[in-house]
Protein backbone atom coordinates (compact mmCIF):
# COMPACT_ATOMS: atom_id res chain seq x y z
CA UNK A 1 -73.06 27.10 26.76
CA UNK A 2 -73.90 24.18 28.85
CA UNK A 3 -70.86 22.38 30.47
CA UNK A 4 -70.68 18.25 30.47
CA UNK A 5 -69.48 15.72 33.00
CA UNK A 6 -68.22 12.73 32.55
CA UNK A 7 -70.11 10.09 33.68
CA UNK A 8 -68.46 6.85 33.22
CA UNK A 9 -66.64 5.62 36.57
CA UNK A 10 -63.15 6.42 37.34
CA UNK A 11 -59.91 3.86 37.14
CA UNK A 12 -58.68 4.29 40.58
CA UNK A 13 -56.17 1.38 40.22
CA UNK A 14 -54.98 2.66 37.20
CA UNK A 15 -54.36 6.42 38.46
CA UNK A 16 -52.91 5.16 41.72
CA UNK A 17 -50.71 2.35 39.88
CA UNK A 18 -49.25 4.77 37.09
CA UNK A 19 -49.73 8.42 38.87
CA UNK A 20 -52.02 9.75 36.50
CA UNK A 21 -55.67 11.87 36.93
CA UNK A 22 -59.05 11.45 35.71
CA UNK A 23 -58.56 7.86 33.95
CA UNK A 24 -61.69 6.57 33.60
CA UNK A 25 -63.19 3.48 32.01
CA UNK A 26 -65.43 3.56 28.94
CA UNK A 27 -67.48 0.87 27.53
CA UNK A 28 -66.22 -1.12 24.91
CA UNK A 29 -68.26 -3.16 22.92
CA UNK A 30 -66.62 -6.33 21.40
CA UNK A 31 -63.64 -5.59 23.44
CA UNK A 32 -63.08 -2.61 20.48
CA UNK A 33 -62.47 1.53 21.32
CA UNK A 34 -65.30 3.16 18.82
CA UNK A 35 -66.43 6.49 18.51
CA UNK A 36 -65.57 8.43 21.60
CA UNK A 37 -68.62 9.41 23.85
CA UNK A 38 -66.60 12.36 24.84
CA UNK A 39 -67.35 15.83 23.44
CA UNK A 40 -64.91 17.97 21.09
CA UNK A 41 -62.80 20.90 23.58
CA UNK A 42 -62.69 24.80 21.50
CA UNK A 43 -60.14 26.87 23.48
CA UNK A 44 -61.11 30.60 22.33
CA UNK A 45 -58.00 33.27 22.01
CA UNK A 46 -57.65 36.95 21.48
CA UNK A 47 -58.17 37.80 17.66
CA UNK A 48 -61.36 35.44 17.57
CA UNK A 49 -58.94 32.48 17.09
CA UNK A 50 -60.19 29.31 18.00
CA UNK A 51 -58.96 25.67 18.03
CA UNK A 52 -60.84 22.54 18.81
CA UNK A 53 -59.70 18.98 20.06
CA UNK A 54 -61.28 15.66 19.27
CA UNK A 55 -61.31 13.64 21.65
CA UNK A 56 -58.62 11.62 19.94
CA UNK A 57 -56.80 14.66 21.18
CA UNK A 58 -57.10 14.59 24.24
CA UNK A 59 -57.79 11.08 25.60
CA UNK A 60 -55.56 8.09 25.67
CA UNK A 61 -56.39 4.88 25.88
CA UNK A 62 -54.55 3.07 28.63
CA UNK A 63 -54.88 -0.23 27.40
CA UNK A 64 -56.25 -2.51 24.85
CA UNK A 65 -59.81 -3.00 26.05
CA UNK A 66 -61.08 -6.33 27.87
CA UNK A 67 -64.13 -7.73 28.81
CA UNK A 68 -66.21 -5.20 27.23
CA UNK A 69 -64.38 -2.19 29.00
CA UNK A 70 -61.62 0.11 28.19
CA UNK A 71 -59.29 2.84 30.32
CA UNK A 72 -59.22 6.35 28.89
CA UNK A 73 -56.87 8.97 30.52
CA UNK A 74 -57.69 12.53 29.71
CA UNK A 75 -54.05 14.35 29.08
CA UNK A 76 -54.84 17.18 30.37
CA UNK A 77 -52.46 17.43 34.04
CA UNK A 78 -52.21 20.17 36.48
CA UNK A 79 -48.51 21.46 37.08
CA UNK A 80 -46.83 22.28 40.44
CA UNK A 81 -45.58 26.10 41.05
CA UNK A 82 -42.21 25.80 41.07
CA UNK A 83 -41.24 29.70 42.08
């Protein structure tokens, strides 16, 4: 199965100002979030369970979008060890 990237340029400001990764800025036409450009996630378990996210699941929009441009952050975060 062929893996994606995301293309669309990163928020540095906004990571560096609020502490989060991968925020990244999506177009916006009319100033309005539509339908995400971002492909649906399956995890695969044990048992031949699987569960998908939209990407309403796992993207947050920052901010209201301006001047044709939004911020997405995807919510996924990696976790210090703490042993």
């Amino acid at each position: 199965m062929p893996q994606l990237a995301i293309t669309y340029p990163r928020a540095t400001d906004v990571e560096t100002r609020t502490g989060f990764d991968l925020c990244y800025r999506v177009p916006c036409p009319n100033n309005k979030f539509t339908n995400d450009p971002f492909p649906s996630i399956t995890f695969h378990f044990l048992n031949n369970v699987s569960v998908v996210l939209l990407p309403a699941n796992y993207f947050y929009a920052m901010s209201a979008p301006s001047n044709s441009t939004g911020v997405k952050w995807l919510l996924f975060q990696s976790m210090d060890d703490i042993n």
